[in-house]
N, C-alpha and C. Protein backbone atom coordinates (compact mmCIF):
# COMPACT_ATOMS: atom_id res chain seq x y z
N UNK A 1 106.93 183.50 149.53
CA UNK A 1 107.88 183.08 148.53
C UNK A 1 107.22 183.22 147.16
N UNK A 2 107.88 183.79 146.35
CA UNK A 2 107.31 183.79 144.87
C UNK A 2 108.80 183.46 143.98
N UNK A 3 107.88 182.40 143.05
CA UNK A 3 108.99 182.13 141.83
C UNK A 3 108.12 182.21 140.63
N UNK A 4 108.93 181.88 139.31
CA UNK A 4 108.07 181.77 138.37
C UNK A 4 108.13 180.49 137.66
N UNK A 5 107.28 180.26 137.43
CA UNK A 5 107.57 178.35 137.09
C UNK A 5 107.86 178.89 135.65
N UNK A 6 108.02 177.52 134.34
CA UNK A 6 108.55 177.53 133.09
C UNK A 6 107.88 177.62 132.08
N UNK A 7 106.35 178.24 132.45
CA UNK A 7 105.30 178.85 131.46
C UNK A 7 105.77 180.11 131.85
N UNK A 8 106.05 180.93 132.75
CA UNK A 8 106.59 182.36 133.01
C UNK A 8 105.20 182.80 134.21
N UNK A 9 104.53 181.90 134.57
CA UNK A 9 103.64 182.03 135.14
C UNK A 9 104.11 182.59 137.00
N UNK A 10 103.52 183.50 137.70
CA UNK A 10 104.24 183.65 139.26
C UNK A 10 103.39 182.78 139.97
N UNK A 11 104.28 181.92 140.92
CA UNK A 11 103.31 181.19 141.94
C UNK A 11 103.88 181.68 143.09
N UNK A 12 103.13 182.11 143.93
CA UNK A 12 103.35 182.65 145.25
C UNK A 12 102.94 181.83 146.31
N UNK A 13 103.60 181.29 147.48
CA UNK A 13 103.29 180.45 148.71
C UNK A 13 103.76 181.12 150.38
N UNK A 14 103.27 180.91 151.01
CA UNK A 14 102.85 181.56 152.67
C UNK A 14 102.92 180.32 153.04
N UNK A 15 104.38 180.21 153.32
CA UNK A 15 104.74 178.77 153.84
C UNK A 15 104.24 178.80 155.60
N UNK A 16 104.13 179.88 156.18
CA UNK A 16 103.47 179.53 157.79
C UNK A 16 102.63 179.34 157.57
N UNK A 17 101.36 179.29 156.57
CA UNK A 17 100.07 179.05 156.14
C UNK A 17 100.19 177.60 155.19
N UNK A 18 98.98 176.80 156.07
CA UNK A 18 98.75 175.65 155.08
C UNK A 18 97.99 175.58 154.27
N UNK A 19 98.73 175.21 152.78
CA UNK A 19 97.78 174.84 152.03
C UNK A 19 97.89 176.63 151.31
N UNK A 20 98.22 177.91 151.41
CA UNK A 20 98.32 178.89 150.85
C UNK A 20 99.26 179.14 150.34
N UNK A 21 98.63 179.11 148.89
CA UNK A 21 99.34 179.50 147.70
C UNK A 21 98.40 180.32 146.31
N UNK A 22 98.67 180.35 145.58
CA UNK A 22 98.24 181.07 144.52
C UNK A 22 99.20 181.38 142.94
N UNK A 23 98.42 181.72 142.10
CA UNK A 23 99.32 182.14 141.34
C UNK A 23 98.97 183.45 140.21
N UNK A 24 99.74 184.13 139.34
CA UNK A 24 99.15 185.03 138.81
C UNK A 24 99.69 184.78 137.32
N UNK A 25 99.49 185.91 136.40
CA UNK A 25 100.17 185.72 135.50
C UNK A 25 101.32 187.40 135.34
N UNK A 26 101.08 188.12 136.55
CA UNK A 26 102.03 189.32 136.74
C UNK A 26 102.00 189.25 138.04
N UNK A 27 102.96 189.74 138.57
CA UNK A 27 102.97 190.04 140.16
C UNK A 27 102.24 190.88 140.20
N UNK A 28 101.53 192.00 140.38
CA UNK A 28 100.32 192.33 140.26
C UNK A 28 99.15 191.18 140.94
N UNK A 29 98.86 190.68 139.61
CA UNK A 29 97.73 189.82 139.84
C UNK A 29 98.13 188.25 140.61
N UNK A 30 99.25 187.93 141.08
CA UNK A 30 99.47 186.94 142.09
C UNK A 30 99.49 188.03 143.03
N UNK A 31 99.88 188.74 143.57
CA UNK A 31 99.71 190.00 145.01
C UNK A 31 98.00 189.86 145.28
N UNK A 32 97.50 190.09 144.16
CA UNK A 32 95.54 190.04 144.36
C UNK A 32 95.22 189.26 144.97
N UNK A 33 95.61 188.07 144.20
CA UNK A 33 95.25 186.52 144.32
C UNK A 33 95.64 186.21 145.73
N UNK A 34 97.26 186.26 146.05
CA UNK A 34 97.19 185.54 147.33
C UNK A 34 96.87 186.27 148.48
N UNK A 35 96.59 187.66 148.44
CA UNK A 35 96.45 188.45 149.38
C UNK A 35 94.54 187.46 149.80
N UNK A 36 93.99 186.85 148.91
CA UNK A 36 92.46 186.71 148.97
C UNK A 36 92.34 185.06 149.80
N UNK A 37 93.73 184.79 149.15
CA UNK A 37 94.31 183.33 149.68
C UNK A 37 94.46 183.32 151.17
N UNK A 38 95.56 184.38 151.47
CA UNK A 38 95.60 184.62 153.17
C UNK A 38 94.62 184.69 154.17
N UNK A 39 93.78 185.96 153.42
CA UNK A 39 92.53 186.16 154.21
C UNK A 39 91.56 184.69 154.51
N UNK A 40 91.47 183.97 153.50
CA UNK A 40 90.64 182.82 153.53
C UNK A 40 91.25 181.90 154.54
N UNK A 41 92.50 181.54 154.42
CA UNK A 41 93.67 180.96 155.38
C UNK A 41 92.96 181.27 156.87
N UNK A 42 93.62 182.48 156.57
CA UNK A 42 93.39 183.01 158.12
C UNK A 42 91.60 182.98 158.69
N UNK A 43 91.16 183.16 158.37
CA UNK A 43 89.40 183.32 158.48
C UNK A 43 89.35 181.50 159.12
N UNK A 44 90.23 180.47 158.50
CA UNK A 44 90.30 178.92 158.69
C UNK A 44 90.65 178.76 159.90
N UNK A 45 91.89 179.56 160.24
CA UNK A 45 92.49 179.39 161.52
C UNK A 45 91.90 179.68 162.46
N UNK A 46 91.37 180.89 162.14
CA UNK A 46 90.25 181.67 163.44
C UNK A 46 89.04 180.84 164.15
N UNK A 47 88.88 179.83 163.10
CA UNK A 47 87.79 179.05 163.21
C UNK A 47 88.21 177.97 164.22
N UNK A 48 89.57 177.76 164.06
CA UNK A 48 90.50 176.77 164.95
C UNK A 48 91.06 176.95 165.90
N UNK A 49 90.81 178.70 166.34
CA UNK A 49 91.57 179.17 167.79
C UNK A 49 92.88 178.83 167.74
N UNK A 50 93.49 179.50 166.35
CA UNK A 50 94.78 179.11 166.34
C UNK A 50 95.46 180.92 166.42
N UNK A 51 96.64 181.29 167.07
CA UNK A 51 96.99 182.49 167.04
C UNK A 51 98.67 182.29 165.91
N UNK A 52 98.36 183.10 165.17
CA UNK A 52 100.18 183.61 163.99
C UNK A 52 100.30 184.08 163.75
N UNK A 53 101.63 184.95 163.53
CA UNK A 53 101.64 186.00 163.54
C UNK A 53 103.07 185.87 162.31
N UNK A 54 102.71 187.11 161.19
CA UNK A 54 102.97 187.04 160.14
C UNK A 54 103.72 188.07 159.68
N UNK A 55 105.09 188.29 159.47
CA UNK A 55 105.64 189.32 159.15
C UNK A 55 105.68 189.96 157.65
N UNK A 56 105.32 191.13 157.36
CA UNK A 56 105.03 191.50 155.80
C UNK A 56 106.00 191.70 155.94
């Protein structure tokens, strides 16, 4: 999910993921950001023997 809050700022959230979110100041640079967010997410889960599966 991405919106833009009322600085014009993008915040992006991976609601099957807890706690992952991010934000940018172009979609561009929120795409960077949370793509680094996921990976970290996921790297968490792995640690937890948790299996999800995530549709782009």
């Amino acid at each position: 999910m991405i919106e833009r809050d009322e600085d014009g700022v993008y915040v992006g959230e991976v609601p099957q993921l807890k706690a992952c979110y991010s934000q940018g100041e172009t979609i561009d640079e929120l795409m960077t950001n949370i793509r680094e967010v996921v990976e970290m997410c996921l790297e968490e889960l792995g640690k937890s023997d948790v299996t999800i599966s995530l549709a782009v």
